[in-house]
Protein backbone atom coordinates (compact mmCIF):
# COMPACT_ATOMS: atom_id res chain seq x y z
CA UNK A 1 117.31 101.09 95.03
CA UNK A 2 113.84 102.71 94.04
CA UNK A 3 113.62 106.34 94.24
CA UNK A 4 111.02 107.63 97.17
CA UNK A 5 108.86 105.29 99.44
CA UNK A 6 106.75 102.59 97.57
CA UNK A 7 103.75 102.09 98.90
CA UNK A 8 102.92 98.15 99.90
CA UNK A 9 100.01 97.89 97.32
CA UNK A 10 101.86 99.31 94.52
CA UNK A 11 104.70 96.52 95.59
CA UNK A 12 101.86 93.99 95.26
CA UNK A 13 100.89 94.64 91.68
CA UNK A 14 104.23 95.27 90.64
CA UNK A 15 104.26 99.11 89.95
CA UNK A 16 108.69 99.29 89.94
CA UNK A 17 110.78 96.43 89.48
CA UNK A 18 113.12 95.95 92.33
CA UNK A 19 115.95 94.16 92.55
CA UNK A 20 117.77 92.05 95.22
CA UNK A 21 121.73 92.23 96.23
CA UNK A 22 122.29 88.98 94.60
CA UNK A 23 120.75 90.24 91.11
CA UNK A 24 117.06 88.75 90.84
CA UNK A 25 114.04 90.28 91.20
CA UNK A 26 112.33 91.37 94.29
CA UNK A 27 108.27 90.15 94.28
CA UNK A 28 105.66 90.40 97.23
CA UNK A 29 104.15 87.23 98.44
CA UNK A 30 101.03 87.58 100.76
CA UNK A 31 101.65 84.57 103.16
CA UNK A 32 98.11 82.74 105.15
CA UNK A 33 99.29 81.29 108.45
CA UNK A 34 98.41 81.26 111.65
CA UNK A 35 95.12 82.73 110.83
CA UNK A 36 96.45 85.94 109.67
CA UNK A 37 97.47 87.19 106.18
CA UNK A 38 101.10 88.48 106.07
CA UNK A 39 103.33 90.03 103.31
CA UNK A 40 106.76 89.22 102.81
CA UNK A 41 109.19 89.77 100.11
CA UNK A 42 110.76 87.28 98.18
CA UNK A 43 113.98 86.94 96.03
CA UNK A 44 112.86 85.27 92.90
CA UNK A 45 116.92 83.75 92.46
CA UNK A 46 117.65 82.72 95.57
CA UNK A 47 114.59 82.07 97.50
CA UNK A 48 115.04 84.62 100.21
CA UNK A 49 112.13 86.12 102.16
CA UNK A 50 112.28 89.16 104.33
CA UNK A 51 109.14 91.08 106.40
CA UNK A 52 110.44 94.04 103.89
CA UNK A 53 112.19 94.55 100.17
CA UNK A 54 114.83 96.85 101.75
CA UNK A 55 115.67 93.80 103.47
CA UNK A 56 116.92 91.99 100.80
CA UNK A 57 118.76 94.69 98.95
């Protein structure tokens, strides 16, 4: 897990590499539906999107 709170910008650009339970790595997708823009996480080996990274590790 990453050491200290992240804020969600420096998950954007990609400040810390973090990493998923299942091994890949853990990337921020902003999402346009609905008329709102929303950013979720997203497992770049398995596929799997959460509302947060600490969701997927």
């Amino acid at each position: 897990m990453a050491s200290g709170p992240i804020s969600k910008n420096a998950r954007r650009e990609g400040a810390k590499v973090l990493t998923s339970r299942w091994g890949g790595v853990i990337s921020m997708k902003s999402v346009f539906e609905n008329g709102k823009l929303r950013h979720v996480a997203y497992c770049q080996k398995t596929g799997n999107t959460a509302r947060k990274p600490k969701d997927l590790m």
